[in-house]
C-alpha atoms as a PDB file:
ATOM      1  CA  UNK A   1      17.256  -7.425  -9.891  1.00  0.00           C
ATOM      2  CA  UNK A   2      17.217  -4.369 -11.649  1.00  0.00           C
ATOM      3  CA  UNK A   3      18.413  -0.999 -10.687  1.00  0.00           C
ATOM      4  CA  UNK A   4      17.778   2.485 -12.024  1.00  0.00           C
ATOM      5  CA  UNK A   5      20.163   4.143 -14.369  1.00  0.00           C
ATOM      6  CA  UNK A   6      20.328   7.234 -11.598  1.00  0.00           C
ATOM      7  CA  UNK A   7      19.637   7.420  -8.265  1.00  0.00           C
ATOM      8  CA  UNK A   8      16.314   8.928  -7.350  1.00  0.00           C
ATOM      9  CA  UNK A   9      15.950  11.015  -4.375  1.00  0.00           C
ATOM     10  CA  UNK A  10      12.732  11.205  -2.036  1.00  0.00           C
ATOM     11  CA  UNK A  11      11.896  14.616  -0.044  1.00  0.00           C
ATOM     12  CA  UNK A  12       9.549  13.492   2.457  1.00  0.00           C
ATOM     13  CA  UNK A  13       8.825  12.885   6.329  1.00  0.00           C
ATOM     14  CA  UNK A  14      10.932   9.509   6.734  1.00  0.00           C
ATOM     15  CA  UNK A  15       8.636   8.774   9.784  1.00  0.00           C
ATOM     16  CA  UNK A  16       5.591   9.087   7.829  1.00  0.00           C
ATOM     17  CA  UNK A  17       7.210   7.654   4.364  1.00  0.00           C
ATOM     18  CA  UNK A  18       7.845   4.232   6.921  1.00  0.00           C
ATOM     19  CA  UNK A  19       4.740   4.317   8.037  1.00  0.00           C
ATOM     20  CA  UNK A  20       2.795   4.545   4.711  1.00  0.00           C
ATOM     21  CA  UNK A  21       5.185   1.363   2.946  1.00  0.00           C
ATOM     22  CA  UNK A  22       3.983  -0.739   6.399  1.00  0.00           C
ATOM     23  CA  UNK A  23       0.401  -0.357   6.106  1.00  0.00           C
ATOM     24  CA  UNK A  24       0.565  -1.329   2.624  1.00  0.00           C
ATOM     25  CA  UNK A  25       2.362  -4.020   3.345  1.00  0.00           C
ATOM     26  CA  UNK A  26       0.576  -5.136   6.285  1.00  0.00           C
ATOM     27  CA  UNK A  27      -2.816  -4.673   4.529  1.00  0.00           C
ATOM     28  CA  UNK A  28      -1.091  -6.533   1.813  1.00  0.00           C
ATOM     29  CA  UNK A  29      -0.791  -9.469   4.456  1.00  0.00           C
ATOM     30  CA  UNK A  30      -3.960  -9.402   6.517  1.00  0.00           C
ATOM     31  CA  UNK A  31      -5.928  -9.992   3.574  1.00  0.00           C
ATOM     32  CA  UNK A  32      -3.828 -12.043   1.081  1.00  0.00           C
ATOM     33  CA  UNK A  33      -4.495 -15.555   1.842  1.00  0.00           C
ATOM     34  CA  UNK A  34      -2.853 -18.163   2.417  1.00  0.00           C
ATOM     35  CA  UNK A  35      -0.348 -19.207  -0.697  1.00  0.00           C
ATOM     36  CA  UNK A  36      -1.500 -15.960  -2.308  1.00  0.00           C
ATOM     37  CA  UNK A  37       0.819 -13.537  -3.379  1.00  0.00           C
ATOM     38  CA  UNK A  38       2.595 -10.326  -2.346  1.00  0.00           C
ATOM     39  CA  UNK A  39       4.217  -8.403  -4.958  1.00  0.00           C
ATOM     40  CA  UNK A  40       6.184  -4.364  -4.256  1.00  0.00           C
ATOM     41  CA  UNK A  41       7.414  -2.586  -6.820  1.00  0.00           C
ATOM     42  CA  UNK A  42       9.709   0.776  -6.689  1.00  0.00           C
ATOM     43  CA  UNK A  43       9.498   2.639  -9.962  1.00  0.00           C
ATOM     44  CA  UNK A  44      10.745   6.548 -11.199  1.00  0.00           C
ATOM     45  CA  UNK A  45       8.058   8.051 -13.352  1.00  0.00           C
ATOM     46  CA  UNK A  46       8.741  11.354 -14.539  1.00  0.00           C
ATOM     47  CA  UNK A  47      10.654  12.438 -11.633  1.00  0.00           C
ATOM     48  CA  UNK A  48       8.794  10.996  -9.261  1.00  0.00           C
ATOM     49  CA  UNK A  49       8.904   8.289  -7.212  1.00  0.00           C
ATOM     50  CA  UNK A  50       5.951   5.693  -7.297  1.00  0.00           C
ATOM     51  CA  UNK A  51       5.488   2.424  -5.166  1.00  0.00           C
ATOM     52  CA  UNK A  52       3.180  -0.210  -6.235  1.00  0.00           C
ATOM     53  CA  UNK A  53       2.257  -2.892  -3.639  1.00  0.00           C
ATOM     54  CA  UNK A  54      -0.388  -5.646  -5.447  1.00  0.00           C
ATOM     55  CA  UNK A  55      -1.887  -8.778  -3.853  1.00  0.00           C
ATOM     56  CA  UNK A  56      -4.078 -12.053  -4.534  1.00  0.00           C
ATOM     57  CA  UNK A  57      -6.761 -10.841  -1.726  1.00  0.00           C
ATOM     58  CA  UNK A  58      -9.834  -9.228  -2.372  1.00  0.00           C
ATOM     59  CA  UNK A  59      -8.858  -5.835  -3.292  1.00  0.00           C
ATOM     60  CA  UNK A  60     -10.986  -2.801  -3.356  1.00  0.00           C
ATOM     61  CA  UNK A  61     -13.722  -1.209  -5.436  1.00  0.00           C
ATOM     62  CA  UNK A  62     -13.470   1.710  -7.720  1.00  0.00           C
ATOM     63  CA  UNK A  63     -15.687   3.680  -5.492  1.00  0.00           C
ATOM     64  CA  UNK A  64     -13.085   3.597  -2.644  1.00  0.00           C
ATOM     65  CA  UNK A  65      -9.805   4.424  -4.259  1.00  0.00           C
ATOM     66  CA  UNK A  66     -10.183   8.141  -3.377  1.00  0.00           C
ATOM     67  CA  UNK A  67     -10.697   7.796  -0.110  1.00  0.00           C
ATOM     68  CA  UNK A  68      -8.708   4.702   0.915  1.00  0.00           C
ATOM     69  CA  UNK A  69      -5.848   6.717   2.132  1.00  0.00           C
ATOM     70  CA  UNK A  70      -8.334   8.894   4.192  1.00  0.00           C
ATOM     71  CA  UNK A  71      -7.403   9.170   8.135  1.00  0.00           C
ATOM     72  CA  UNK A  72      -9.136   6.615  10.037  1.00  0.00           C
ATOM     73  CA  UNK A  73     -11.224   5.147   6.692  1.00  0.00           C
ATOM     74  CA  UNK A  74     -11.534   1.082   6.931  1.00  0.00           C
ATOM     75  CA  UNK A  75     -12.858   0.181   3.710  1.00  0.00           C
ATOM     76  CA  UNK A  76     -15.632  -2.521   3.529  1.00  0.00           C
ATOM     77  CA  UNK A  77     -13.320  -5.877   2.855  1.00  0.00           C
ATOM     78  CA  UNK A  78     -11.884  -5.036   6.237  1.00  0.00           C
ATOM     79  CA  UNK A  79     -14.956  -4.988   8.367  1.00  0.00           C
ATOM     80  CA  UNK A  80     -16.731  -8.223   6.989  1.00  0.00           C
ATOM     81  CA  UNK A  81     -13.410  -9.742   7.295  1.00  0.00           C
ATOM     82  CA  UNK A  82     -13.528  -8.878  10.802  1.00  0.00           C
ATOM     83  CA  UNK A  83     -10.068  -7.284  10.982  1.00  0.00           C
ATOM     84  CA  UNK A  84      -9.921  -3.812  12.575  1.00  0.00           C
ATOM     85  CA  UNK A  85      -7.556  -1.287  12.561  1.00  0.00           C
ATOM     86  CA  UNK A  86      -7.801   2.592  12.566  1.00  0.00           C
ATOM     87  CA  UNK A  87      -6.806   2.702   9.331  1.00  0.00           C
ATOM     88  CA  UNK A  88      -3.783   4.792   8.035  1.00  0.00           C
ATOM     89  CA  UNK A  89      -2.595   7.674  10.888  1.00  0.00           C
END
């Protein structure tokens, strides 16, 4: 394990910070199969904070990066895979 050389502080709602790291994750789980693999990653770049969550399932196309984190969107994979949700809230 490796931990930054300074502490890195977050300015955020912590209610809505929680909620965005479990949908990831969750996603992450719905559609990773079984034996696949769940990886989450905390980095600082330039100041900032960035969390990386990456999985063995199907992923996502190009088309729907920009929107993925839309209120309410449910992206393709997760209709034919016949898991609903509302998407992120």
């Amino acid at each position: 394990m490796r931990y930054a050389p300074e502490p890195l502080y977050v300015q955020g709602d912590a209610v809505r910070l929680s909620q965005i790291v479990t949908n990831l994750l969750n996603n992450a789980a719905k559609f990773t199969p079984p034996r696949g693999r769940i990886d989450i990653a905390l980095a600082a770049t330039g100041g900032q904070a960035v969390i990386t969550v990456a999985d063995t399932g199907p992923g996502f196309t190009p088309q729907d990066e920009h929107r993925m984190f839309d209120m309410f969107v449910q992206l393709e994979p997760a209709l034919s895979a016949g898991a609903g949700g509302l998407g992120l809230a």
